[in-house]
PDB file of N, CA and C in Angstrom:
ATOM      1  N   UNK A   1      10.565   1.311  11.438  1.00  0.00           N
ATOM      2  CA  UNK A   1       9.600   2.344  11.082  1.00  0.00           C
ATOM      3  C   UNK A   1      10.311   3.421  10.257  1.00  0.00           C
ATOM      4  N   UNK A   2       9.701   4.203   9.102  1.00  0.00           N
ATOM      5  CA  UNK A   2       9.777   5.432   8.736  1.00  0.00           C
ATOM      6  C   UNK A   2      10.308   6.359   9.440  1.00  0.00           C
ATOM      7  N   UNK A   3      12.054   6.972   9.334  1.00  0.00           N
ATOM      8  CA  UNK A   3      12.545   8.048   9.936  1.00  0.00           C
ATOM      9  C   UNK A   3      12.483   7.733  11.452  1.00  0.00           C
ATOM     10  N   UNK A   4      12.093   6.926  11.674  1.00  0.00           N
ATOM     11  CA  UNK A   4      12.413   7.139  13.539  1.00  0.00           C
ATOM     12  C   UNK A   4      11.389   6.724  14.226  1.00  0.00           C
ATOM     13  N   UNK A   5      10.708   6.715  13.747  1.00  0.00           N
ATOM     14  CA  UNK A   5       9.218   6.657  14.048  1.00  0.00           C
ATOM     15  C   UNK A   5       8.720   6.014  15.428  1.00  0.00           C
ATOM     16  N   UNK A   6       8.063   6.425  16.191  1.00  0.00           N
ATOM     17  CA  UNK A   6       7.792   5.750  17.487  1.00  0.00           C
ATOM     18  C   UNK A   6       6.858   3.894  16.802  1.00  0.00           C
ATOM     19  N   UNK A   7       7.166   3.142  17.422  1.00  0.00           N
ATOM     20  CA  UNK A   7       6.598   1.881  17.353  1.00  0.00           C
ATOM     21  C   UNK A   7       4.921   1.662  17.534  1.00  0.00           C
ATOM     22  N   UNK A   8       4.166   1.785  16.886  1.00  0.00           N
ATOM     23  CA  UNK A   8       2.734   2.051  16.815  1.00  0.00           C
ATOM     24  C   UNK A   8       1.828   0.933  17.647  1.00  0.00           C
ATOM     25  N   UNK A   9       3.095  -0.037  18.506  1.00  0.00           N
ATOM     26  CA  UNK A   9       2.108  -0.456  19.635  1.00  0.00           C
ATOM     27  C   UNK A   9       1.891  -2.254  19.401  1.00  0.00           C
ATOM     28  N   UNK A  10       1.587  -2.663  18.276  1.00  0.00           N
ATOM     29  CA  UNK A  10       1.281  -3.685  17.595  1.00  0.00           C
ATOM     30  C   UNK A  10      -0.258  -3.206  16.965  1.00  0.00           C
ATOM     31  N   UNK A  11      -0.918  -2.228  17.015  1.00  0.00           N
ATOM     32  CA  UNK A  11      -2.315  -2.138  16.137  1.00  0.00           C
ATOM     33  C   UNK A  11      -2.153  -2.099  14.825  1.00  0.00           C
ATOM     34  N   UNK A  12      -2.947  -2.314  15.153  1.00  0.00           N
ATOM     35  CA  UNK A  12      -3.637  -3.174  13.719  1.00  0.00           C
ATOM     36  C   UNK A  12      -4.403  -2.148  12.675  1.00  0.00           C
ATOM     37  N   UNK A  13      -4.234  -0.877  12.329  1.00  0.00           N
ATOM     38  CA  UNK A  13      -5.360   0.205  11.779  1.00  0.00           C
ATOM     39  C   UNK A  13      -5.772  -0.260  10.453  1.00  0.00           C
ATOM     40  N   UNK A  14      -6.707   0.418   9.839  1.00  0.00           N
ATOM     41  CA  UNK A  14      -7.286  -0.073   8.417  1.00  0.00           C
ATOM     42  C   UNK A  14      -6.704   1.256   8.161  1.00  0.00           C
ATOM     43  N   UNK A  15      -6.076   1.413   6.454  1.00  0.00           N
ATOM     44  CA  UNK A  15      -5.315   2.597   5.636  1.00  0.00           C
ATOM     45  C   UNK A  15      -6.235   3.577   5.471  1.00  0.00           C
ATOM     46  N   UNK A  16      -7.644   3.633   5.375  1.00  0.00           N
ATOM     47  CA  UNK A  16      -8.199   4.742   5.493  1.00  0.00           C
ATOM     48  C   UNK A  16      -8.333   5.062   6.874  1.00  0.00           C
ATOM     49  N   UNK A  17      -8.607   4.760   7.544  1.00  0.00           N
ATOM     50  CA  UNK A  17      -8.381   5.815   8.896  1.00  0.00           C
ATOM     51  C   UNK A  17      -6.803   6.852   8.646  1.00  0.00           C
ATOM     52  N   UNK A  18      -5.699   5.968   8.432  1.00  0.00           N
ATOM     53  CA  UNK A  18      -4.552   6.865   8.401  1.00  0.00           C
ATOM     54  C   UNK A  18      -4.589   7.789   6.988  1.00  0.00           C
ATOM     55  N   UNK A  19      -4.886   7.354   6.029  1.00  0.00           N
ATOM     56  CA  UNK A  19      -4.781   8.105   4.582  1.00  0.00           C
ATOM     57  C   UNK A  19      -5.660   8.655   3.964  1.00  0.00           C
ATOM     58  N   UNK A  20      -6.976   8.707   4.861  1.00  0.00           N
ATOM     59  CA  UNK A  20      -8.275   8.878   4.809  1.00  0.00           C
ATOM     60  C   UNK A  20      -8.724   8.277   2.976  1.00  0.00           C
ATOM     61  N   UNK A  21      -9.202   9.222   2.507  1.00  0.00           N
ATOM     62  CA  UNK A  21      -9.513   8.912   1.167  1.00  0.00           C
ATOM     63  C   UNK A  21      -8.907   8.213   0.151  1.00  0.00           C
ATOM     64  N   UNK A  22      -7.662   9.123   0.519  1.00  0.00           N
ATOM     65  CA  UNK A  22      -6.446   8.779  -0.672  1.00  0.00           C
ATOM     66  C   UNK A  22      -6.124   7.037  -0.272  1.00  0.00           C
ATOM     67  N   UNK A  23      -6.653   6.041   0.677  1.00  0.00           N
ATOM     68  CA  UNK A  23      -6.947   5.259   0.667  1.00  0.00           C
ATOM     69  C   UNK A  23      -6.905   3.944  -0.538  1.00  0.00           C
ATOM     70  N   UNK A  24      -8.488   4.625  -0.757  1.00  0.00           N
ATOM     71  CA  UNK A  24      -8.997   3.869  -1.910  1.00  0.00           C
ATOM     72  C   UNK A  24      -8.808   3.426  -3.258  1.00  0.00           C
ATOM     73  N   UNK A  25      -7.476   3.960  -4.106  1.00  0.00           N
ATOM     74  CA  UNK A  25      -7.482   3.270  -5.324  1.00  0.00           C
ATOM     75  C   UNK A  25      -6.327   2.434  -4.857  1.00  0.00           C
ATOM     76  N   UNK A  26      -5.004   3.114  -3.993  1.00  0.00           N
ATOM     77  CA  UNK A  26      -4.461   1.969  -3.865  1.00  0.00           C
ATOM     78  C   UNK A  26      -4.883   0.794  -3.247  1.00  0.00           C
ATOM     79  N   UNK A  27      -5.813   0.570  -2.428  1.00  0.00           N
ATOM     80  CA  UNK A  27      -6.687  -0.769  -2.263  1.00  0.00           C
ATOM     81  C   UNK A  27      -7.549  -1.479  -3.253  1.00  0.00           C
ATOM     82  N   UNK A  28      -8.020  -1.127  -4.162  1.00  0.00           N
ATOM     83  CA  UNK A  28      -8.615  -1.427  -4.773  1.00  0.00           C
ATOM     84  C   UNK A  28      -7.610  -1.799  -5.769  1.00  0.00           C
ATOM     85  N   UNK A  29      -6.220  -1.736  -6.223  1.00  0.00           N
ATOM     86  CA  UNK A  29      -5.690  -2.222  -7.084  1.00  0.00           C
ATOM     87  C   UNK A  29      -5.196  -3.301  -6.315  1.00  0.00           C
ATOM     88  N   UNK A  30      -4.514  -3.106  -4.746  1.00  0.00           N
ATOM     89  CA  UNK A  30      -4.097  -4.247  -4.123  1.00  0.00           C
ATOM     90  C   UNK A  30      -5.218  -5.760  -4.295  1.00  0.00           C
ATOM     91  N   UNK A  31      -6.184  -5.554  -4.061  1.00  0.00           N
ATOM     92  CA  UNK A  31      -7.409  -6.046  -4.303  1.00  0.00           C
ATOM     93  C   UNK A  31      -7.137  -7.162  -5.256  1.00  0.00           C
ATOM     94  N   UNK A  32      -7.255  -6.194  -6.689  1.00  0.00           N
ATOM     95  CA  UNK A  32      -6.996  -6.616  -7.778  1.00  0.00           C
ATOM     96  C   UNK A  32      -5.860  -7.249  -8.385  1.00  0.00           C
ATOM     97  N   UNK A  33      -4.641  -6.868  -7.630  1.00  0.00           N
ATOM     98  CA  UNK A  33      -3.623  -7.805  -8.090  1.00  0.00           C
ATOM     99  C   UNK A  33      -3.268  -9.075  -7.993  1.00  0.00           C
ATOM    100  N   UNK A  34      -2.894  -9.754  -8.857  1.00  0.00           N
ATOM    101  CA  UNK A  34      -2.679 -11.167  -9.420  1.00  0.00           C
ATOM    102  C   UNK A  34      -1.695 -11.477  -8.245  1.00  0.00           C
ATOM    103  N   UNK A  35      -0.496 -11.462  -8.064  1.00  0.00           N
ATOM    104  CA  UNK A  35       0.509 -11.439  -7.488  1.00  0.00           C
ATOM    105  C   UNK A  35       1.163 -11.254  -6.415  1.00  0.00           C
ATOM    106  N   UNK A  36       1.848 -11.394  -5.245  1.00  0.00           N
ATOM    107  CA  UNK A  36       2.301 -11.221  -4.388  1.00  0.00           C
ATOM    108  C   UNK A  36       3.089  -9.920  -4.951  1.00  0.00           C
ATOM    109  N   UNK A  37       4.016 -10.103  -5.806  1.00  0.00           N
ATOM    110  CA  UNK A  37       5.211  -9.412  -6.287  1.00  0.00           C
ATOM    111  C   UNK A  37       4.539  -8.142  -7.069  1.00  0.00           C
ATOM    112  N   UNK A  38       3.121  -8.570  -7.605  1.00  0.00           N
ATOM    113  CA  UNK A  38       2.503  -6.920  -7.664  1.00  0.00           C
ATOM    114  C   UNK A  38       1.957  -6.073  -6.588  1.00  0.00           C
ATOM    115  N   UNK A  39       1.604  -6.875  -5.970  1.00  0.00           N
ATOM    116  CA  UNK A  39       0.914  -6.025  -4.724  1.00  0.00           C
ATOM    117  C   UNK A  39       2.175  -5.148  -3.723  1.00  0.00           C
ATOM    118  N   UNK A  40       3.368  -5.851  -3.587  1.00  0.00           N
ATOM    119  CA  UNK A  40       4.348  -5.025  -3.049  1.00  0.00           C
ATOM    120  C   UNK A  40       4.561  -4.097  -4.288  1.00  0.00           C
ATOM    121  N   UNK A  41       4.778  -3.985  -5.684  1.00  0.00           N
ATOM    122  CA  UNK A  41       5.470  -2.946  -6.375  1.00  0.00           C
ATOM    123  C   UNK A  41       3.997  -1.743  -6.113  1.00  0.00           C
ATOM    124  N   UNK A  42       2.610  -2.143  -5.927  1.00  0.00           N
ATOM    125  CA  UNK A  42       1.762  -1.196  -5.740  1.00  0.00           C
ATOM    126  C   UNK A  42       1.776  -0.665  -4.526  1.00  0.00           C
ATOM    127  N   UNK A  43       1.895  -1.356  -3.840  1.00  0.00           N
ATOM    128  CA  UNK A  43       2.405  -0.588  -1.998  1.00  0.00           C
ATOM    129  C   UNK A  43       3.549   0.087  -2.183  1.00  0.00           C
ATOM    130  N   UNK A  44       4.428  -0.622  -2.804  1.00  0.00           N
ATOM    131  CA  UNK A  44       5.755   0.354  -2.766  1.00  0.00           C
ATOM    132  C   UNK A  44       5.612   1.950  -3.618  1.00  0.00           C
ATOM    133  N   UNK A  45       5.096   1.676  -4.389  1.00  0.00           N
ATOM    134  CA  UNK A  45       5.029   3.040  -5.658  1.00  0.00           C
ATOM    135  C   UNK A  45       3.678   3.912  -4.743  1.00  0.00           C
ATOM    136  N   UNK A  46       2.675   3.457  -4.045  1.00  0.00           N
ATOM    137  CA  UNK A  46       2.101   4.273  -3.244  1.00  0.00           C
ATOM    138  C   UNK A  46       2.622   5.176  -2.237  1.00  0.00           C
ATOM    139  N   UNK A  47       3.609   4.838  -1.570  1.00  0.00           N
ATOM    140  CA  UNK A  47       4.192   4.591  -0.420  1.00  0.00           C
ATOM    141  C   UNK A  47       5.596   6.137  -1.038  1.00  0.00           C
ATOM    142  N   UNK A  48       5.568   5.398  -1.809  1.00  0.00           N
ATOM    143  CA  UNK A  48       6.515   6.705  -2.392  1.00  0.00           C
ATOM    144  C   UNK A  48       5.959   8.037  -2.711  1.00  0.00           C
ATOM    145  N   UNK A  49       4.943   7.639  -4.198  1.00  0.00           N
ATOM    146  CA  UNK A  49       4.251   8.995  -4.236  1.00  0.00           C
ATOM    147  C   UNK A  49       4.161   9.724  -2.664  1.00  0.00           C
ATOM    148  N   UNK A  50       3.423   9.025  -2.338  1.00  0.00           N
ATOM    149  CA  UNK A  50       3.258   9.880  -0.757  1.00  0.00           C
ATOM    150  C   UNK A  50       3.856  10.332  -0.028  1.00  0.00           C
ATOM    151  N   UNK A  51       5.172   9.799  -0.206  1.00  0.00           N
ATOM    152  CA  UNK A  51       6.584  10.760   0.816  1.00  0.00           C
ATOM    153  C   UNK A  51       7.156  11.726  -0.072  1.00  0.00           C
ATOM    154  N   UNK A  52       7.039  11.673  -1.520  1.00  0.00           N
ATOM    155  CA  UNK A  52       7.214  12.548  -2.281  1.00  0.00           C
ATOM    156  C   UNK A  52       6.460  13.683  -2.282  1.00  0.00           C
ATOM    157  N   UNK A  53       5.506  13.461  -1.956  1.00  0.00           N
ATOM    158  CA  UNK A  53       4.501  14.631  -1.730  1.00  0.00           C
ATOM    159  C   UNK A  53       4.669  15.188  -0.637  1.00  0.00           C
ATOM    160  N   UNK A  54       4.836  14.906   0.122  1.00  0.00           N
ATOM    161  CA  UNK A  54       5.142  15.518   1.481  1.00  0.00           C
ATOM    162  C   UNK A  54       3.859  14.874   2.475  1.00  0.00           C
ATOM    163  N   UNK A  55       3.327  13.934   2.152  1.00  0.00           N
ATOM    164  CA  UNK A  55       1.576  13.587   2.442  1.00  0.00           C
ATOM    165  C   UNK A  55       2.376  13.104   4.178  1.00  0.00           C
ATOM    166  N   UNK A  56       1.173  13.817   4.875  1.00  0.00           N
ATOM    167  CA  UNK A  56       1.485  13.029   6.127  1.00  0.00           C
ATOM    168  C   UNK A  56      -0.067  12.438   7.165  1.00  0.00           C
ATOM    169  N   UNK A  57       0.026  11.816   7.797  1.00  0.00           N
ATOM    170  CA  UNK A  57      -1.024  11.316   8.292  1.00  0.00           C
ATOM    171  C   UNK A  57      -2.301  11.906   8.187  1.00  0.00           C
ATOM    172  N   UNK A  58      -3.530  11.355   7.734  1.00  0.00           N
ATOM    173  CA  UNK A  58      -4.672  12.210   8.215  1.00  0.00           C
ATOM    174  C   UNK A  58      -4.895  12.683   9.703  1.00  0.00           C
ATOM    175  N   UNK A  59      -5.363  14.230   9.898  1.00  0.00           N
ATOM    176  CA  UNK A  59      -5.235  14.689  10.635  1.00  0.00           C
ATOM    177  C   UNK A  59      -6.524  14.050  11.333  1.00  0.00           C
ATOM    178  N   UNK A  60      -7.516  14.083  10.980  1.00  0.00           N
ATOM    179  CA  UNK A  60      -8.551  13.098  11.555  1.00  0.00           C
ATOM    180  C   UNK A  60      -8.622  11.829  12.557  1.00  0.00           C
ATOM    181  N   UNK A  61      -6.918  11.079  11.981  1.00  0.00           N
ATOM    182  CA  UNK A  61      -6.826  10.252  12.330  1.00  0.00           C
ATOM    183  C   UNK A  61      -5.851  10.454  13.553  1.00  0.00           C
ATOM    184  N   UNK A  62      -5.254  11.690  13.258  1.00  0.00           N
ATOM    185  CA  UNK A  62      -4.357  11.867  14.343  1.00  0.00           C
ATOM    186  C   UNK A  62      -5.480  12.790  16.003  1.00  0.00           C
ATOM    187  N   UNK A  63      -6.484  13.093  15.805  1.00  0.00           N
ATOM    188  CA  UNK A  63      -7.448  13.636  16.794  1.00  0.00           C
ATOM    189  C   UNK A  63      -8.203  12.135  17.077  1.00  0.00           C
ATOM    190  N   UNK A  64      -7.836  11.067  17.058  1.00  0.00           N
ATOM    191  CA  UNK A  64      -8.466  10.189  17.799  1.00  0.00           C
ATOM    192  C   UNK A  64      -7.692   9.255  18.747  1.00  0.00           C
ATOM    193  N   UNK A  65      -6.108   9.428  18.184  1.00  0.00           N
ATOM    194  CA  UNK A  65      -5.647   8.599  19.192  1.00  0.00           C
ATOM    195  C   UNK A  65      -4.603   9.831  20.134  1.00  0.00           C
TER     196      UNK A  65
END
């Protein structure tokens, strides 16, 4: 896991519950990609922006479990 991260159990969540909105284009390109080897460089380059940003869980998502 990310930094240390406690082990999330084995669940299974869908990315908008955790990323709420910001969700949706990276799925929709995963979607769309041809490739195994694109779909990781689009997870990966998502995955970054977002720690670059400082983005951390939707809080939404964190008031349900």
């Amino acid at each position: 896991m990310l930094d240390g991260a406690a082990e999330p159990g084995g669940a299974v969540v869908p990315l908008g519950d955790v990323w709420g909105r910001e969700a949706e284009r990276p799925q929709e390109r995963l979607r769309a990609a041809g490739s195994w080897r694109e779909r990781f460089e689009i997870a990966d380059a998502a995955l970054a922006r977002r720690y670059e940003a400082g983005r951390t869980v939707d809080p939404a998502y964190l008031a349900k479990v």
